[in-house]
Each structure stands twice: as structure tokens, then as C-alpha cells.
N, C-alpha and C. Protein backbone atom coordinates (compact mmCIF):
# COMPACT_ATOMS: atom_id res chain seq x y z
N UNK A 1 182.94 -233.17 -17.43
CA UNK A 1 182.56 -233.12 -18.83
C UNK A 1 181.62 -234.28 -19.16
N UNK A 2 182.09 -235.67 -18.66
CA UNK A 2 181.11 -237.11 -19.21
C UNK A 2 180.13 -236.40 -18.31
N UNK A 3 179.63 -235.66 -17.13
CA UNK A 3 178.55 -235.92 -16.47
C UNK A 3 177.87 -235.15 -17.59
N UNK A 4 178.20 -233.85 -18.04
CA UNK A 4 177.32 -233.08 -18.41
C UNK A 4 177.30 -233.25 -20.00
N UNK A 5 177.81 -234.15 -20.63
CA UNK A 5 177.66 -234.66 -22.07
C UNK A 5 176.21 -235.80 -21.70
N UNK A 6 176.12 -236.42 -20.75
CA UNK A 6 175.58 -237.40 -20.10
C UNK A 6 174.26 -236.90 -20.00
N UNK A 7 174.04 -236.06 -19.36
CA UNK A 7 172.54 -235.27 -19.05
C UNK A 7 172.33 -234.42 -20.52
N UNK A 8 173.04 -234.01 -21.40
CA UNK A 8 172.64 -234.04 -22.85
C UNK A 8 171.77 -234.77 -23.44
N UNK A 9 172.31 -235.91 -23.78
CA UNK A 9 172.26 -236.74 -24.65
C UNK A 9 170.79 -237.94 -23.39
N UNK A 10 170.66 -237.72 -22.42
CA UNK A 10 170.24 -238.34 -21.74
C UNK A 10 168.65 -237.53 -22.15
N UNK A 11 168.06 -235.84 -22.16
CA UNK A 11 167.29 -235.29 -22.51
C UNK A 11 167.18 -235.26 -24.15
N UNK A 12 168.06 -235.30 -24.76
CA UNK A 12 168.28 -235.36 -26.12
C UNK A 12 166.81 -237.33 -26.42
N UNK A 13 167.62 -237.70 -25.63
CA UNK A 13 166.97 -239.21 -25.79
C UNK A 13 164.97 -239.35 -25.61
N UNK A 14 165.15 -238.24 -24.30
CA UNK A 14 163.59 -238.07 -23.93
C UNK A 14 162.66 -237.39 -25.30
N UNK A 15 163.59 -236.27 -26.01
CA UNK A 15 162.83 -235.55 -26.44
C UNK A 15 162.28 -236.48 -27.88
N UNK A 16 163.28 -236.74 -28.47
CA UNK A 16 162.86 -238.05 -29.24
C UNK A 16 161.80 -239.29 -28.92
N UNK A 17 162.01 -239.88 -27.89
CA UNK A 17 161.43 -240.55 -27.91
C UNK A 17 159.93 -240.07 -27.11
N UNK A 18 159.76 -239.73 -26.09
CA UNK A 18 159.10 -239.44 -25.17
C UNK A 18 158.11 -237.84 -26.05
N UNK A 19 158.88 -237.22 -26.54
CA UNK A 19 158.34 -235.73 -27.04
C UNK A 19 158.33 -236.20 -28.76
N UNK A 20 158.76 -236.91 -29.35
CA UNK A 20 158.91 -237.16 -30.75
C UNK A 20 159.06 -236.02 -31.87
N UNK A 21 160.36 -235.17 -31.52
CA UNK A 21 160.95 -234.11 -31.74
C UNK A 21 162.45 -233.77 -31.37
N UNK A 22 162.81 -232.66 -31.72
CA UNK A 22 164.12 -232.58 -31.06
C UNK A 22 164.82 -231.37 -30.46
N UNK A 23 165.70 -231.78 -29.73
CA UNK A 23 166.33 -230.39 -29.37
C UNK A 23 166.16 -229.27 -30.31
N UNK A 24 166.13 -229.29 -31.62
CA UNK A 24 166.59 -227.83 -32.05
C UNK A 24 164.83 -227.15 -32.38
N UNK A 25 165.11 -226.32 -32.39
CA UNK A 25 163.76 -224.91 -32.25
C UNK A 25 163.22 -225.65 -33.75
N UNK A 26 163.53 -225.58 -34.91
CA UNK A 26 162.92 -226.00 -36.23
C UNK A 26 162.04 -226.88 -35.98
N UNK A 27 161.97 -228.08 -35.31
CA UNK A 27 161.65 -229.50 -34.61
C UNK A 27 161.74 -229.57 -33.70
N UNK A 28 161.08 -228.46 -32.72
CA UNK A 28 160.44 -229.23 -31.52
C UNK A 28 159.78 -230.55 -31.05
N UNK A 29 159.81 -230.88 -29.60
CA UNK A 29 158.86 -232.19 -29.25
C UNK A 29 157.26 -231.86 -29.45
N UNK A 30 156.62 -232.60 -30.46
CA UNK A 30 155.39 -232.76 -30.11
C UNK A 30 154.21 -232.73 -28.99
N UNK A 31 155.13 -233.20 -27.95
CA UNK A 31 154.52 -233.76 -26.66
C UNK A 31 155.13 -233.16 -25.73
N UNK A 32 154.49 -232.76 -24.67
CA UNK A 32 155.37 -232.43 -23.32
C UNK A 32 156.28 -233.45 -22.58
N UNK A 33 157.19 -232.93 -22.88
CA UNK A 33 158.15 -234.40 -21.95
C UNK A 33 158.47 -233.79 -20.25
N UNK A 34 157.55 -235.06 -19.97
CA UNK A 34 157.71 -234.52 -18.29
C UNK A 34 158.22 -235.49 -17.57
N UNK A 35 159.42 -236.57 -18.29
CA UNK A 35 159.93 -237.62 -17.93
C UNK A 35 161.81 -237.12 -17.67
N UNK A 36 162.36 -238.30 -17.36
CA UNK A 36 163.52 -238.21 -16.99
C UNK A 36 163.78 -236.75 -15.67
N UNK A 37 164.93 -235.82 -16.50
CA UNK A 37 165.36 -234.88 -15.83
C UNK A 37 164.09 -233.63 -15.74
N UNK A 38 163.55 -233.79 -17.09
CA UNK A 38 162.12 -232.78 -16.77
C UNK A 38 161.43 -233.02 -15.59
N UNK A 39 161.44 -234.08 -14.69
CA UNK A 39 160.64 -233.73 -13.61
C UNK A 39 161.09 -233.02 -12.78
N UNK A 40 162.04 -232.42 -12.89
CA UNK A 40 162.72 -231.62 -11.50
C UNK A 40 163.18 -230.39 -12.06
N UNK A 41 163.74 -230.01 -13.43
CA UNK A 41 164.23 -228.86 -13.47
C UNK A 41 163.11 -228.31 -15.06
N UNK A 42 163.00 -227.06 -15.49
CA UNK A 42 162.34 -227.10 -17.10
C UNK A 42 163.18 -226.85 -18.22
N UNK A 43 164.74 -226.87 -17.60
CA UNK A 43 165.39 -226.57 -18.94
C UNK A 43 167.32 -227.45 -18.64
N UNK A 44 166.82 -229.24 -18.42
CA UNK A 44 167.92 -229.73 -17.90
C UNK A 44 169.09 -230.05 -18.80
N UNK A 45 168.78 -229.75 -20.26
CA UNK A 45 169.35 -229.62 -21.51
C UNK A 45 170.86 -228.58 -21.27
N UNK A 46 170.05 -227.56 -21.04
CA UNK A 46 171.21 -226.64 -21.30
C UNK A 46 171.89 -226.33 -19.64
N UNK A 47 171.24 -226.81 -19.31
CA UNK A 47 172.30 -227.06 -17.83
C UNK A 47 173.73 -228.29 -17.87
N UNK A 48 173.02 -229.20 -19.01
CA UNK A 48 174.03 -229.80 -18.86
C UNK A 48 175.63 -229.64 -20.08
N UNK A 49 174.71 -228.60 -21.03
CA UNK A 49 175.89 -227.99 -22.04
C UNK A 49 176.65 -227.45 -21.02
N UNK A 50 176.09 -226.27 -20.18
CA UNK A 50 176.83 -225.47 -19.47
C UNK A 50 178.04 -226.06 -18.58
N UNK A 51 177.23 -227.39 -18.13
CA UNK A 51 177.70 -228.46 -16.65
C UNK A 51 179.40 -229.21 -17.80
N UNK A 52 178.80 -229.54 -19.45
CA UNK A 52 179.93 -229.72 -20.37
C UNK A 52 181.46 -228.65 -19.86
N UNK A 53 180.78 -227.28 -20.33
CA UNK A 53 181.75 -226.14 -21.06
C UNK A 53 182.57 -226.12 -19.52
N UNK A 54 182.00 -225.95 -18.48
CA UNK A 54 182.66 -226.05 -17.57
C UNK A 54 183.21 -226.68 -17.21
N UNK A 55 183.62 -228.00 -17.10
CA UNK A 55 184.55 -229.00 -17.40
C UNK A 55 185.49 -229.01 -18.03
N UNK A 56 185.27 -228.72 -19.39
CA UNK A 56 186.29 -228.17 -20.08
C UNK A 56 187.05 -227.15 -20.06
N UNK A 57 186.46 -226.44 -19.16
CA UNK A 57 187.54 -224.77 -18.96
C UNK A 57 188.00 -225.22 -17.88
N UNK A 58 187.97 -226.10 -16.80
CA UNK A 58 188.33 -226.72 -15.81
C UNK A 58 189.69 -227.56 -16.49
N UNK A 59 189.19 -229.08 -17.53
CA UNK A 59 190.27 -229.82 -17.83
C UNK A 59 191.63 -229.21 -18.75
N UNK A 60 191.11 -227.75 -19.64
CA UNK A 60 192.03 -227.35 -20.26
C UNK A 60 192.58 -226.45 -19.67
N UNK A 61 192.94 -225.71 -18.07
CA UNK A 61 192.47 -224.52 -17.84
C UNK A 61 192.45 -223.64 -18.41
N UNK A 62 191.43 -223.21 -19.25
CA UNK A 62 191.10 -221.97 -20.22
C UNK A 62 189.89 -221.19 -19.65
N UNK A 63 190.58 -219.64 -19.40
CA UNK A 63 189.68 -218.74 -19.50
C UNK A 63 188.64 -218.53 -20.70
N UNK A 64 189.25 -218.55 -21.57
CA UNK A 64 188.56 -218.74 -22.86
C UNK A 64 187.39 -219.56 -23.09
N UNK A 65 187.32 -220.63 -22.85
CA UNK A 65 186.09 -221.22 -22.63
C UNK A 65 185.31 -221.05 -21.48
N UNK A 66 185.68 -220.37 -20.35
CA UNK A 66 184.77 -220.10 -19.18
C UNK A 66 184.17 -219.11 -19.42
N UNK A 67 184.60 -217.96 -20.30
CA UNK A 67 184.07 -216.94 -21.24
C UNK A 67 183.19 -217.22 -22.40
N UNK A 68 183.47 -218.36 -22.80
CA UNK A 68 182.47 -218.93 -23.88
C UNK A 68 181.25 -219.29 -22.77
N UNK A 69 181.55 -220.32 -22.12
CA UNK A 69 180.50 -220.43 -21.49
C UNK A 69 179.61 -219.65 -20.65
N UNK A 70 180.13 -218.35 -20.58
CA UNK A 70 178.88 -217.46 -19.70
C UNK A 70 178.61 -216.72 -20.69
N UNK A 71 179.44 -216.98 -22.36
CA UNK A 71 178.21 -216.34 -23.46
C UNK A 71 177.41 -216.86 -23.31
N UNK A 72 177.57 -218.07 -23.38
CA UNK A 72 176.54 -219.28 -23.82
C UNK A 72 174.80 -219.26 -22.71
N UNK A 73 175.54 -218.97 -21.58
CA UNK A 73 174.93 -219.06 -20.30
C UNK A 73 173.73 -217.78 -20.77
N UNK A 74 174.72 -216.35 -20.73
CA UNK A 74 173.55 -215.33 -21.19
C UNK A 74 172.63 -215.60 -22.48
N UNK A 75 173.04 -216.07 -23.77
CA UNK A 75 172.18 -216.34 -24.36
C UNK A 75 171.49 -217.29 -25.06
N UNK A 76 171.74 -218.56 -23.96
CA UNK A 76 170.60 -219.09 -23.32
C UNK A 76 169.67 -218.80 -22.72
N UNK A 77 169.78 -218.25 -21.74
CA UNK A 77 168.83 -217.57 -20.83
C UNK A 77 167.74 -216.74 -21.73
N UNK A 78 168.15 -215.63 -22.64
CA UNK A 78 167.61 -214.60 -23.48
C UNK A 78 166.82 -215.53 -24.67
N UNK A 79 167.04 -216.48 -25.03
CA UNK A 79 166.79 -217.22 -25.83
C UNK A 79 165.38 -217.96 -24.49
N UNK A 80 165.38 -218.20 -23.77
CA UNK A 80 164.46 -219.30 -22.79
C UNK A 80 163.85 -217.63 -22.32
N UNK A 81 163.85 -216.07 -22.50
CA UNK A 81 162.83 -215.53 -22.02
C UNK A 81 162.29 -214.79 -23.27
N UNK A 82 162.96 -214.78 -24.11
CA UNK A 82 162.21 -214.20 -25.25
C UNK A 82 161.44 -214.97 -26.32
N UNK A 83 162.01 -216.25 -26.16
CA UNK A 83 161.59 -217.56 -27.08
C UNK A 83 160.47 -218.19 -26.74
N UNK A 84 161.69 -219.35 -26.22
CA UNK A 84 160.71 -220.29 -25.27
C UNK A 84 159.70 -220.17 -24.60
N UNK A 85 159.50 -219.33 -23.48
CA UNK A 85 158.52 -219.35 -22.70
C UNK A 85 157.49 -218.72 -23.14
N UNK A 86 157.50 -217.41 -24.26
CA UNK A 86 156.53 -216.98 -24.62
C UNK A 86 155.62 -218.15 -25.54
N UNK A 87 156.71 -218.93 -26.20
CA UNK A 87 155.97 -219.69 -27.53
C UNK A 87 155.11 -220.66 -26.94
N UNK A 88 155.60 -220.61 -25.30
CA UNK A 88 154.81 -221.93 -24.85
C UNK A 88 153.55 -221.40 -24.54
N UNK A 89 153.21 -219.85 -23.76
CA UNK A 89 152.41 -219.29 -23.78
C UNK A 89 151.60 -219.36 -24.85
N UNK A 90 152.24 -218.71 -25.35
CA UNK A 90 150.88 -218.77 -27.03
C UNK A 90 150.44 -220.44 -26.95
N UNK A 91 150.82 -221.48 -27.00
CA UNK A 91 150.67 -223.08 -27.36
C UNK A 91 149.45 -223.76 -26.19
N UNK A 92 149.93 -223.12 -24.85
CA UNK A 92 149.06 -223.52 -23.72
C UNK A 92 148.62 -222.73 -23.03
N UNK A 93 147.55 -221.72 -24.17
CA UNK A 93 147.11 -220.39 -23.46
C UNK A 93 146.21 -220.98 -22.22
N UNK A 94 145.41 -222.19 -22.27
CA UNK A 94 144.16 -222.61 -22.09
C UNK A 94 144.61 -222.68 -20.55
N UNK A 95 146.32 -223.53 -19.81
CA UNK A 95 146.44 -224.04 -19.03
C UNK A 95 146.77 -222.40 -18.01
N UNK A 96 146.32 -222.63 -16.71
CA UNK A 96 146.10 -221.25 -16.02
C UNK A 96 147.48 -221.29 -15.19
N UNK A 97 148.35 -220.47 -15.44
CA UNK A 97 149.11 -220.56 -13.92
C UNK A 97 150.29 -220.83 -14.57
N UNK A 98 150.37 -221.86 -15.65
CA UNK A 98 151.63 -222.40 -16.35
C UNK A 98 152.44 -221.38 -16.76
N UNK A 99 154.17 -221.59 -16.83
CA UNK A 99 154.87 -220.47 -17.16
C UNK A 99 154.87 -219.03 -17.04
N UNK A 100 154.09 -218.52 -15.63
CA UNK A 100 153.79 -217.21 -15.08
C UNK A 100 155.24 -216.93 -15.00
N UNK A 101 155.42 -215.42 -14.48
CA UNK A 101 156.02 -215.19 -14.05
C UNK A 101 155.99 -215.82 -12.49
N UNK A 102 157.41 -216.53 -11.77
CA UNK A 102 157.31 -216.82 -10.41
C UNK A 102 156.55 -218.25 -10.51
N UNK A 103 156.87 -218.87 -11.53
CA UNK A 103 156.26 -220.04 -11.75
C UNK A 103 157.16 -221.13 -11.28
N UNK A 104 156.82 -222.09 -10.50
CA UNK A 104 157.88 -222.83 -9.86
C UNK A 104 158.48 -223.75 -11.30
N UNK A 105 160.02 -224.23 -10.94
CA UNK A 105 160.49 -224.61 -12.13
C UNK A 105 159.92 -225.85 -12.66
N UNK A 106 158.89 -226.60 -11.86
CA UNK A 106 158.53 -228.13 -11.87
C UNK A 106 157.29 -227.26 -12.67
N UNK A 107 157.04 -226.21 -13.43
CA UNK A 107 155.66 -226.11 -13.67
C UNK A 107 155.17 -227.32 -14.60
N UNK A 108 156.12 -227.83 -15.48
CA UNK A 108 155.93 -228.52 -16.87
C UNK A 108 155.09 -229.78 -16.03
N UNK A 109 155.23 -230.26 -14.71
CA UNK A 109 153.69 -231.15 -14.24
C UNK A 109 152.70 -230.71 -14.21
N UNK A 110 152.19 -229.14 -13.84
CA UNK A 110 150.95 -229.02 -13.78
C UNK A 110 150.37 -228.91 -15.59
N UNK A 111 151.41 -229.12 -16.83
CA UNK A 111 150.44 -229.16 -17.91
C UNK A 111 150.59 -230.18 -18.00
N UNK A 112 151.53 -230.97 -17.42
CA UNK A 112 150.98 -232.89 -18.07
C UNK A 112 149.88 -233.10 -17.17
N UNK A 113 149.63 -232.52 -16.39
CA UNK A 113 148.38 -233.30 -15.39
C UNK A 113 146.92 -232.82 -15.85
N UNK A 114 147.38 -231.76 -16.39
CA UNK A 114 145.87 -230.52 -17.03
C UNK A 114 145.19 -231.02 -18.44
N UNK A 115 146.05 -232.45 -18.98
CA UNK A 115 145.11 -233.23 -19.78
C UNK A 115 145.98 -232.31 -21.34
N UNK A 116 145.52 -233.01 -22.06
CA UNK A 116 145.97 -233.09 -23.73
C UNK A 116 145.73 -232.02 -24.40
N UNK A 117 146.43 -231.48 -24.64
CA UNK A 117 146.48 -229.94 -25.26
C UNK A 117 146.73 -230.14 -26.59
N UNK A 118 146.19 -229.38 -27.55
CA UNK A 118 146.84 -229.43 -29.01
C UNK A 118 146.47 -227.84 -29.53
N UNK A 119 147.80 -227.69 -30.56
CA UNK A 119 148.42 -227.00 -31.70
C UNK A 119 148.38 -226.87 -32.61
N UNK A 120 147.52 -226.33 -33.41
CA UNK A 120 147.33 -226.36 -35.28
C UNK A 120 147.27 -227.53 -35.37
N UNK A 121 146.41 -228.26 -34.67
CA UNK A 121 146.55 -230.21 -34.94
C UNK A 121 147.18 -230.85 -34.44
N UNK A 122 148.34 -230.36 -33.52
CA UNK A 122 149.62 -231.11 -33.23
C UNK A 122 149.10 -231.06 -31.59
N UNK A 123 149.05 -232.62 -31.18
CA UNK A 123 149.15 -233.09 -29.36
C UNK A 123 150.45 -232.28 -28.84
N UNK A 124 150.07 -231.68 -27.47
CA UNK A 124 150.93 -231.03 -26.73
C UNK A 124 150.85 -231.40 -25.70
């Protein structure tokens, strides 16, 4: 449970500071955060809710929450293919290759490296 409250609050920290925004969809990061756990995975946030819930269905043994958590799991996922990835599409039409389908999960380096993107005004 501390590991995966830990990698929360650890991306929670990046997106603020590093993205100057926040976890929730209303207030996104400004900026691409391609620091901390973003360099290795593109969505280390909700890996680590999940890496939470599971712990907890572990420390309480509850089915019930291992069932919560593969709600959570599916719509997350549905939420990161109907949401997310398209909105990023629309945002970084310009960058070629980014967020394809079969796009390796480290893609979020090839748009920090592809130079300064912006949004209705807003740096991306």
C-alpha cells in the first residue's frame, strides 16, 4: 500500500511542479512531464492507485476491493483510450509517430525531444 500511495503522490508532485497542473482532467499539466516515473512508463499514476487497491485487498483480505480494483483497472484503461490519448492527439497533431497505435510506452520522450509544442496559447 505505502509503495503504491508513494508512486502517487510521487507523480502527483511531478505534475505540479514539473507540468504546472494536476492530476485531475479539469487541470491538466501544462507541460509534458517526462521526468521522474514518466520516463519509463506513460501512465505511472494509475499504476500506482492500482499497486494502492491491491494492497489493500491483500492487507484486509477483501474480495471486495480486488473487485473494486479491476473496476477501477477497466475504467481506467477506457478512460486512457477514449480520453487521454485521443486529446493528446488532437494537442500534438504536429509530432509524427507519437501515441500511434503500437507506440512504445516511453513515447512521451520522443515529444519532449521534438521541441515546444503549444495549445490555444498554452506550452506543451
Amino acid at each position: 500500500m505505502a509503495l503504491g500511495a508513494a508512486i502517487y503522490f510521487w507523480c502527483a508532485w511531478d505534475f505540479a511542479t514539473a507540468g504546472q497542473g494536476t492530476p485531475a482532467p479539469i487541470d491538466p499539466p501544462k507541460h509534458l512531464v517526462v521526468r521522474g516515473l514518466y520516463r519509463f512508463v506513460r501512465n505511472p499514476m494509475y499504476a500506482g492507485v492500482l499497486l494502492l487497491l491491491a494492497g489493500e485487498s491483500l492487507a484486509f483480505q477483501s474480495l471486495r476491493i480486488l473487485a473494486y480494483a479491476a473496476i477501477v483497472f477497466a475504467v481506467v484503461n477506457l478512460f486512457v483510450i477514449f480520453y487521454e490519448e485521443p486529446a493528446l492527439k488532437r494537442i500534438r497533431r504536429g509530432v509524427r509517430g507519437v501515441f500511434e497505435e503500437g507506440a512504445p510506452v516511453d513515447s512521451g520522450r520522443a515529444m519532449a525531444s521534438s521541441g515546444t509544442m503549444r495549445h490555444n496559447g498554452v506550452e506543451c
